[in-house]
C-alpha atoms as a PDB file:
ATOM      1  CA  UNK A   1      31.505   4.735 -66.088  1.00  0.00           C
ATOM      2  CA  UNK A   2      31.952   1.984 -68.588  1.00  0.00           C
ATOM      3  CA  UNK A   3      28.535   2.275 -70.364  1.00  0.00           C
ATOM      4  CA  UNK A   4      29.561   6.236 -70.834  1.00  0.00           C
ATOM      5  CA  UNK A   5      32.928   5.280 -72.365  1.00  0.00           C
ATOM      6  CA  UNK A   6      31.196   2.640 -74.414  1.00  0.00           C
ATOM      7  CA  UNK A   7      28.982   5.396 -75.952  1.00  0.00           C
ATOM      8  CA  UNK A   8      31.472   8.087 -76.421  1.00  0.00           C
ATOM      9  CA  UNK A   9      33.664   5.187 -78.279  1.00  0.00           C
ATOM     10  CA  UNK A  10      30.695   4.670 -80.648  1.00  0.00           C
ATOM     11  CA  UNK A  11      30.371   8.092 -81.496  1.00  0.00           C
ATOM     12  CA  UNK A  12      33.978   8.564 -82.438  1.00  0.00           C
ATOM     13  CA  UNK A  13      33.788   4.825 -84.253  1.00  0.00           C
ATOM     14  CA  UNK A  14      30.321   6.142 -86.020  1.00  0.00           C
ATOM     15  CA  UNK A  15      32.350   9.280 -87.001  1.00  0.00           C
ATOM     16  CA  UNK A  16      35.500   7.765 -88.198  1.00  0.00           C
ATOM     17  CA  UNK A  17      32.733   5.224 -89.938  1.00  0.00           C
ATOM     18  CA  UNK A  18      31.301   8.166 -91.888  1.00  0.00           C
ATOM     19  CA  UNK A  19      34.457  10.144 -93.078  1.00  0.00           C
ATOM     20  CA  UNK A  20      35.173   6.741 -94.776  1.00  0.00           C
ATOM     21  CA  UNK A  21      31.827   6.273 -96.470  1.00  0.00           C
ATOM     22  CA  UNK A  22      32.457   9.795 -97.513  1.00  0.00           C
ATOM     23  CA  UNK A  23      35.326   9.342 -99.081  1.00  0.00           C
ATOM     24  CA  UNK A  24      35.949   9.611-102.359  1.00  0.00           C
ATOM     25  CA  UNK A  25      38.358   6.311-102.219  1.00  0.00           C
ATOM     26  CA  UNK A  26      35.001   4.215-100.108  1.00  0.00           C
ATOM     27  CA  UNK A  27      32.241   5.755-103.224  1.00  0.00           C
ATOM     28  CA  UNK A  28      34.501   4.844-105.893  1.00  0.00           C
ATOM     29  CA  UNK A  29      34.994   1.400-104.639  1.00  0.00           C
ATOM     30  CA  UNK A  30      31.351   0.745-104.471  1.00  0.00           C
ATOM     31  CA  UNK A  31      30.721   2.205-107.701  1.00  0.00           C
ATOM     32  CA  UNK A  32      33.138   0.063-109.021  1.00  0.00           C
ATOM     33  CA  UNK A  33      31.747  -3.136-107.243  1.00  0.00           C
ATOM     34  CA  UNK A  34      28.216  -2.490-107.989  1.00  0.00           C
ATOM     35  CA  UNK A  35      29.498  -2.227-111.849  1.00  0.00           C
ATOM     36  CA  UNK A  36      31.399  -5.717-111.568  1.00  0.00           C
ATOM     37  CA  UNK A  37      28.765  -7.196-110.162  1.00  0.00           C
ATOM     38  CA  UNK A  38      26.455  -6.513-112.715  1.00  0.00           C
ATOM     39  CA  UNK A  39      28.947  -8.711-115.167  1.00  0.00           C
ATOM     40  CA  UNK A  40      27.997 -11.915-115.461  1.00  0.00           C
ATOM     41  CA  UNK A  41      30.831 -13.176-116.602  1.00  0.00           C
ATOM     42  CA  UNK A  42      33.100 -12.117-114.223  1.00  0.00           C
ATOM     43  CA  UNK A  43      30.538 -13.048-111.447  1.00  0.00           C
ATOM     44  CA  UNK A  44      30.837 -16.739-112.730  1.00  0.00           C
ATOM     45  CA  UNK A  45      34.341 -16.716-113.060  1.00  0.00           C
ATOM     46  CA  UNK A  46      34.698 -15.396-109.596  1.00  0.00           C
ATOM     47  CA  UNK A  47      31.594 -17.937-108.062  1.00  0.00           C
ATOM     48  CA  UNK A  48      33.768 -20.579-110.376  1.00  0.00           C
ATOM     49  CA  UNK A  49      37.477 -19.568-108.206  1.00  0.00           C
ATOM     50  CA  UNK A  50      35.522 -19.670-104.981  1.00  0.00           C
ATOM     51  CA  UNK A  51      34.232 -22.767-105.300  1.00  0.00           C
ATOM     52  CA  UNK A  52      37.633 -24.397-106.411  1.00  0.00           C
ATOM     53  CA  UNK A  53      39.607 -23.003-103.890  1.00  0.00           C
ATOM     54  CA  UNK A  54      36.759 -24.200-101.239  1.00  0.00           C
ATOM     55  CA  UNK A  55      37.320 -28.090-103.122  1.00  0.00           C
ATOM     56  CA  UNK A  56      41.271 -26.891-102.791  1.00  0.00           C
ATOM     57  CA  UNK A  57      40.974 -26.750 -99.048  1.00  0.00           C
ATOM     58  CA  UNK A  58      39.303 -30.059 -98.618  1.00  0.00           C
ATOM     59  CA  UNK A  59      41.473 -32.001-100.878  1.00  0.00           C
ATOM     60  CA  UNK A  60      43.888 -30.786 -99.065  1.00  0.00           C
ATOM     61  CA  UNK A  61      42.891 -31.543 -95.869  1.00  0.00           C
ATOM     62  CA  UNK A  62      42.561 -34.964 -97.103  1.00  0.00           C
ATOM     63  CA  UNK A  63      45.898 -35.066 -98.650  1.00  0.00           C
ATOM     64  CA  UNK A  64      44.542 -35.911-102.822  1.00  0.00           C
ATOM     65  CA  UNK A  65      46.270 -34.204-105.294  1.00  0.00           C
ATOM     66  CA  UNK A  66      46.046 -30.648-105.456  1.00  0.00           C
ATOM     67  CA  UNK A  67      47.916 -29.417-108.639  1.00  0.00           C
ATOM     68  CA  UNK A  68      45.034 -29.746-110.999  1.00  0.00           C
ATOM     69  CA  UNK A  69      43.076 -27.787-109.041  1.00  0.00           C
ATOM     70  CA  UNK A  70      45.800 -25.313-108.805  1.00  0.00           C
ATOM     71  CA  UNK A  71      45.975 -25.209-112.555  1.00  0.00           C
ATOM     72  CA  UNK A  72      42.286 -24.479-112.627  1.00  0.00           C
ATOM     73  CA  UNK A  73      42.300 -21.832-110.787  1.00  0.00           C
ATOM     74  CA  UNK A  74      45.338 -20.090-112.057  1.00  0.00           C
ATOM     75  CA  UNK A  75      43.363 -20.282-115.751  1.00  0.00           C
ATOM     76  CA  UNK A  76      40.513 -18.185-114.461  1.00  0.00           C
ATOM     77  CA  UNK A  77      42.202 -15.890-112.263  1.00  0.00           C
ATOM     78  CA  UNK A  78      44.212 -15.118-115.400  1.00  0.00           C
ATOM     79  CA  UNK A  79      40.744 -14.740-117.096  1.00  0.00           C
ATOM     80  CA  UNK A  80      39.591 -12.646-114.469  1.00  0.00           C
ATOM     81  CA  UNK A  81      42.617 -10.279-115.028  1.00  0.00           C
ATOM     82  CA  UNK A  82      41.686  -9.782-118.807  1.00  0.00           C
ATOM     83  CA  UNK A  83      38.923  -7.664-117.181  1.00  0.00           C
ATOM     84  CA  UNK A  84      40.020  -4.098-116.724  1.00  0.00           C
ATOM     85  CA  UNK A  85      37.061  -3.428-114.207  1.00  0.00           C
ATOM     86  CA  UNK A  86      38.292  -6.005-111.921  1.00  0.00           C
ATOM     87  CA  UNK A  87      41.868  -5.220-111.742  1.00  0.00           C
ATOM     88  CA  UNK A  88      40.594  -2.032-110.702  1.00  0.00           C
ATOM     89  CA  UNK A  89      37.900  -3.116-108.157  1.00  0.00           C
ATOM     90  CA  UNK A  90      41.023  -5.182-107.084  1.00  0.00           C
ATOM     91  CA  UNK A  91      43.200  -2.071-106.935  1.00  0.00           C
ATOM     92  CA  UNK A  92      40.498  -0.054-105.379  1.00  0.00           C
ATOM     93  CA  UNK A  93      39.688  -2.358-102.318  1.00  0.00           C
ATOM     94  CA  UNK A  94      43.549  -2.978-101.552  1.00  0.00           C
ATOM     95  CA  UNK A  95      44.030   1.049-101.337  1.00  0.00           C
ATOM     96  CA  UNK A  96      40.957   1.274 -98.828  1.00  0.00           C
ATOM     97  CA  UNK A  97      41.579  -1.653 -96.990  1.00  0.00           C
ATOM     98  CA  UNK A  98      45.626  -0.065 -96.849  1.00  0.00           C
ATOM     99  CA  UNK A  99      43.667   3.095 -95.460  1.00  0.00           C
ATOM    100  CA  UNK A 100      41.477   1.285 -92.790  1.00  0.00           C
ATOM    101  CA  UNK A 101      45.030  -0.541 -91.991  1.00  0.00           C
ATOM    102  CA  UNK A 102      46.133   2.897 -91.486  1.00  0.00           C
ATOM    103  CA  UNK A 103      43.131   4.322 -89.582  1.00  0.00           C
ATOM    104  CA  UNK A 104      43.353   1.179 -87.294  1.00  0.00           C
ATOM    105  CA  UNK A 105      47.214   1.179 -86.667  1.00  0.00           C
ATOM    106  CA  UNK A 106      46.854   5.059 -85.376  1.00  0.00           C
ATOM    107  CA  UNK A 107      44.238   4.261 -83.148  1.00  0.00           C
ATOM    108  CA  UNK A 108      46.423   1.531 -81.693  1.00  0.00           C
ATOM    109  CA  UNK A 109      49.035   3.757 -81.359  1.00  0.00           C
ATOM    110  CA  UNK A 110      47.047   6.540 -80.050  1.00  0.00           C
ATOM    111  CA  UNK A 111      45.551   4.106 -77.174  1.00  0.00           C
ATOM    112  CA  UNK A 112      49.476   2.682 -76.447  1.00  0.00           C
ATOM    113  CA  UNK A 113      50.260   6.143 -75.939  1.00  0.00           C
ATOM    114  CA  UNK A 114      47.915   6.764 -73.682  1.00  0.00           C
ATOM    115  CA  UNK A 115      47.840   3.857 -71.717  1.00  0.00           C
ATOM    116  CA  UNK A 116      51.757   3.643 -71.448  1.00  0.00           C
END
């Protein structure tokens, strides 16, 4: 009984899967990404953020001084944002991720309702 639940879950999950991917929000979004991507420049300055908010976390965790790195990061975040492409990747992935929010809070609700 469990296993045939299981499967007809993964065939509604595979569906719900594809009418994302099909989207025109999901192909815009990868079109986007696969054009920042192919910027160097932006790919260092984001590889350059990651890394200083990793040193961030241990610094942190070990009490030194943050603020500089703060600072740091701040500067090329602020370089980042000179980039029209990212600011729309960045726009781009919060409206899909705000419409798998979406997808996911009905199906939560839809199961509550059942279930109570």
């Amino acid at each position: 009984m469990v296993s045939r639940m299981n499967e007809c879950w993964q065939k509604e999950i595979d569906e719900i899967i594809s009418i994302i991917k099909n989207s025109n929000e999901y192909k815009n979004y990868i079109e986007v990404s696969n054009k920042l991507q192919q910027n160097k420049d932006i790919m260092t300055l984001i590889d350059e953020v990651k890394f200083l908010q990793k040193e961030l976390v241990k610094k942190k965790n070990k009490g030194i001084n943050i603020k500089n790195i703060e600072n740091e990061i701040d500067n090329k975040v602020k370089l980042l944002e000179e980039y029209p492409i990212y600011l729309e990747y960045l726009y781009l992935q919060e409206d899909l991720n705000n419409s798998i929010n979406l997808i996911k809070s009905s199906i939560e609700n839809y199961i509550d309702s059942i279930i109570n």
